[in-house]
Protein backbone atom coordinates (compact mmCIF):
# COMPACT_ATOMS: atom_id res chain seq x y z
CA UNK A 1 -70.63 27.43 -10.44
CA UNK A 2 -67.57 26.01 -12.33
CA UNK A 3 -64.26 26.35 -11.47
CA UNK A 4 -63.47 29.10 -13.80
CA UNK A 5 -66.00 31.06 -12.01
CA UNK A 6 -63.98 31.02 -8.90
CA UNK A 7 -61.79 34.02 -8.01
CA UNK A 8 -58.75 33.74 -5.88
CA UNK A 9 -59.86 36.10 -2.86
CA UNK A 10 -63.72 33.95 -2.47
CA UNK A 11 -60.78 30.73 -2.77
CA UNK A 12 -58.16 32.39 -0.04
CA UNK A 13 -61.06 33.68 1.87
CA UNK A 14 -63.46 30.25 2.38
CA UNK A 15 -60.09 27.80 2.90
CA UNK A 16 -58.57 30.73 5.61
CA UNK A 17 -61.50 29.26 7.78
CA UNK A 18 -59.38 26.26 7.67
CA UNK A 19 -56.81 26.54 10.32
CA UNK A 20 -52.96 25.13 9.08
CA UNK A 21 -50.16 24.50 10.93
CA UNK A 22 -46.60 26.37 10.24
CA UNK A 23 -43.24 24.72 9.31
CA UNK A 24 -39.97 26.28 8.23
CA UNK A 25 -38.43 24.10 5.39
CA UNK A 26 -34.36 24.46 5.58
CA UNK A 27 -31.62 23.13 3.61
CA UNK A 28 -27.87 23.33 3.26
CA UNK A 29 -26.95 24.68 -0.29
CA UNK A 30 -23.40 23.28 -1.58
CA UNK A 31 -21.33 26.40 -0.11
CA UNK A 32 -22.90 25.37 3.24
CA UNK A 33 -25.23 28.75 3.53
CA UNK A 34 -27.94 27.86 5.03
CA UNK A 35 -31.64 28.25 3.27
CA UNK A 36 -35.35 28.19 4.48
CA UNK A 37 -38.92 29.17 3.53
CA UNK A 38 -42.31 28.75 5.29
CA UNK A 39 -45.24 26.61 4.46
CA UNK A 40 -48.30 26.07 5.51
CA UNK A 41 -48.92 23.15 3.13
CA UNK A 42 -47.60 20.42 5.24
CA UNK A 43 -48.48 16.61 5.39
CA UNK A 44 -47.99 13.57 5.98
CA UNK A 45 -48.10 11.11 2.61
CA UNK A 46 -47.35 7.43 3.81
CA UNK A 47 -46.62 5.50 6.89
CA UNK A 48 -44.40 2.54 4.47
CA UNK A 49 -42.18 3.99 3.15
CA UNK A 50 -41.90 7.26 5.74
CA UNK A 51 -43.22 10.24 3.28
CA UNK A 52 -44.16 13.50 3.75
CA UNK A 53 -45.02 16.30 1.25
CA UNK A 54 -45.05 20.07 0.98
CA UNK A 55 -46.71 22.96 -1.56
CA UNK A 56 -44.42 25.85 -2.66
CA UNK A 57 -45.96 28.76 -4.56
CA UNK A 58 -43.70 28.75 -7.74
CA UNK A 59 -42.75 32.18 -7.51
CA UNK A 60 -40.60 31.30 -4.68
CA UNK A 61 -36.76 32.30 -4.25
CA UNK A 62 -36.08 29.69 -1.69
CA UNK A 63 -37.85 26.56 -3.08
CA UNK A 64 -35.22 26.43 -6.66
CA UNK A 65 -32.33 26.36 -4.08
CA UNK A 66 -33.97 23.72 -1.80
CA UNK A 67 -34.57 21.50 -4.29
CA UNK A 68 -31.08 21.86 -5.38
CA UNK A 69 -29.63 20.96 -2.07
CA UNK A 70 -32.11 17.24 -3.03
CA UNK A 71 -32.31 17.11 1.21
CA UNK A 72 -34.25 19.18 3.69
CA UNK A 73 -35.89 19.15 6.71
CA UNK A 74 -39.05 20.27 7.57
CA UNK A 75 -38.99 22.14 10.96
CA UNK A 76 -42.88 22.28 12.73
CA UNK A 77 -42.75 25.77 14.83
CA UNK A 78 -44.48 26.21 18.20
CA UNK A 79 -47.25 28.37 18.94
CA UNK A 80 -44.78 30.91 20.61
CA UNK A 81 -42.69 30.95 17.21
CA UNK A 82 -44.64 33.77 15.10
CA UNK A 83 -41.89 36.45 14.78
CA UNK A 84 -39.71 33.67 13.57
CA UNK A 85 -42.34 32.65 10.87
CA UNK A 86 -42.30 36.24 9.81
CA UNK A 87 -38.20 36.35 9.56
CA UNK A 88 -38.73 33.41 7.40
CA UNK A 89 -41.64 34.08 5.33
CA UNK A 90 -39.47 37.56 4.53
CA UNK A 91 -37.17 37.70 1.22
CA UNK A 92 -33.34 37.95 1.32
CA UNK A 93 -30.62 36.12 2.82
CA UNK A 94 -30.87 37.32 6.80
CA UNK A 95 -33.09 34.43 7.63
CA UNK A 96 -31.11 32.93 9.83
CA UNK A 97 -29.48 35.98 11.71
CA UNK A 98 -29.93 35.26 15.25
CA UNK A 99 -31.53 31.94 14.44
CA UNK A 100 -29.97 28.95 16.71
CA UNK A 101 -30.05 25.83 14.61
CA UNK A 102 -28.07 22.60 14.50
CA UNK A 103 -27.56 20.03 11.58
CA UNK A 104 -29.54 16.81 10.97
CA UNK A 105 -27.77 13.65 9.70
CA UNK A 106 -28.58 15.42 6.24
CA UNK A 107 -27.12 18.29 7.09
CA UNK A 108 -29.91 20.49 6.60
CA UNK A 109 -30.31 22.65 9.71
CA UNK A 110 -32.92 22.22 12.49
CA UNK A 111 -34.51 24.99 13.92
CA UNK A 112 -33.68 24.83 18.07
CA UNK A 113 -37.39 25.11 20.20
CA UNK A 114 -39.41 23.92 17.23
CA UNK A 115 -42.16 21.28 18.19
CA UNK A 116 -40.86 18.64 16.13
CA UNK A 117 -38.44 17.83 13.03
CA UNK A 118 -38.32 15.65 10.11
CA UNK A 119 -35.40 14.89 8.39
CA UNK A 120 -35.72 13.93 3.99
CA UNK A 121 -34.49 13.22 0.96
CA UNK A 122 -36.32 14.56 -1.93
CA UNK A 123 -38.41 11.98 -3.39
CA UNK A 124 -40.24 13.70 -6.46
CA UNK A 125 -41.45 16.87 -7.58
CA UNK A 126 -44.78 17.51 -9.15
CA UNK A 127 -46.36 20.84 -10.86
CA UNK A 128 -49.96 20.97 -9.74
CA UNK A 129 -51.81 24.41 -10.61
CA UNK A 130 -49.81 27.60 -9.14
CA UNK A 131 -47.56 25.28 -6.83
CA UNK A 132 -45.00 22.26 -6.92
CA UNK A 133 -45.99 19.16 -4.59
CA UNK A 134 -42.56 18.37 -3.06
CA UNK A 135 -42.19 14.87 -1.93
CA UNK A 136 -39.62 13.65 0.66
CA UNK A 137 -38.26 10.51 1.57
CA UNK A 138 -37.91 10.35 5.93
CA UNK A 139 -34.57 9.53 6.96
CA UNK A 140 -34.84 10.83 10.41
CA UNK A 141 -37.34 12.83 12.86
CA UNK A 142 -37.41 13.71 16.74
CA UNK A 143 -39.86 15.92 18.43
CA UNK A 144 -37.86 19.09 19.98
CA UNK A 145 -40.49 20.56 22.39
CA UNK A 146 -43.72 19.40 23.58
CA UNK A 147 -46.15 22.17 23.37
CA UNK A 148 -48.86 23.98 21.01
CA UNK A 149 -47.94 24.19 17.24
CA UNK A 150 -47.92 27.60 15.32
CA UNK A 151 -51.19 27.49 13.31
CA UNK A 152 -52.41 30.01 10.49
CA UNK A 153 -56.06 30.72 10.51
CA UNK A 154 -58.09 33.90 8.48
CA UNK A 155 -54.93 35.89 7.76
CA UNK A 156 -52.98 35.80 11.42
CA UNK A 157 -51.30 33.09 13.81
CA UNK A 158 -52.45 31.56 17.47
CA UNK A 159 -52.25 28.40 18.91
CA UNK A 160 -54.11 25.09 20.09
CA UNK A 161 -56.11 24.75 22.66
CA UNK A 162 -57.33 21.52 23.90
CA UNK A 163 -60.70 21.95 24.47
CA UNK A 164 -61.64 17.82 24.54
């Protein structure tokens, strides 16, 4: 089997046995309205310098205006945080209604009760296949909440459990 001989469901469906954990990405566009998107293509890049990297699809709304803004911050929601996932991963501009946030030294806006937060510059952007690989720079980062993350595995969300 080659590549070409792949079809995106038997992709989607043999890497959704993969679980992935769920971030909001948020920025501040130059009017000051806030703007966000989830991912679920999250990592970590390099320990020196801090850098951290993200996937979004290129269809996106969101992802033209983030990159824009040049500084974002990548918000990891808890494993009680599935609703808001879903208010973000929906189009239009109500993302944030109801939505209690605060700015980073960036300005972007962190998500209040998410596990954790990191705080970037954008680095680089890179077109790979369907999808840009977004690269930030860390300028700051604090954990919010201690508890579970928000993971996506075979089409719906749950949480870890600490079986070891």
């Amino acid at each position: 089997m080659t590549s070409s001989d792949i079809d995106s469901a038997t992709f989607r469906h043999v890497l959704g046995h993969y679980p992935t954990g769920v971030c909001v990405v948020t920025a501040l566009e130059e009017d000051q309205t806030p703007i966000g998107m989830v991912v679920g293509s999250f990592t970590s890049v390099s320990l020196d310098p801090p850098l951290i990297a993200f996937f979004p699809d290129q269809k996106s709304t969101s992802w033209p205006r983030i990159e824009k803004a040049r500084q974002f911050c990548v918000n990891v929601l808890a494993g009680d945080q599935h609703l808001l996932c879903r208010q973000f991963a929906t189009a239009g501009s109500e993302k944030f209604t109801g939505v209690a946030h605060r700015a980073s030294n960036n300005g972007a806006p962190i998500l209040e009760d998410a596990v954790a937060w990191i705080d970037c510059s954008l680095a680089g952007v890179h077109e790979f296949g369907d999808h840009y690989m977004a690269l930030g720079r860390v300028d700051n980062l604090g954990v919010g909440r201690s508890c579970s993350p928000l993971l996506f595995f075979q089409g719906g969300f749950g949480q870890f459990s600490l079986h070891s």
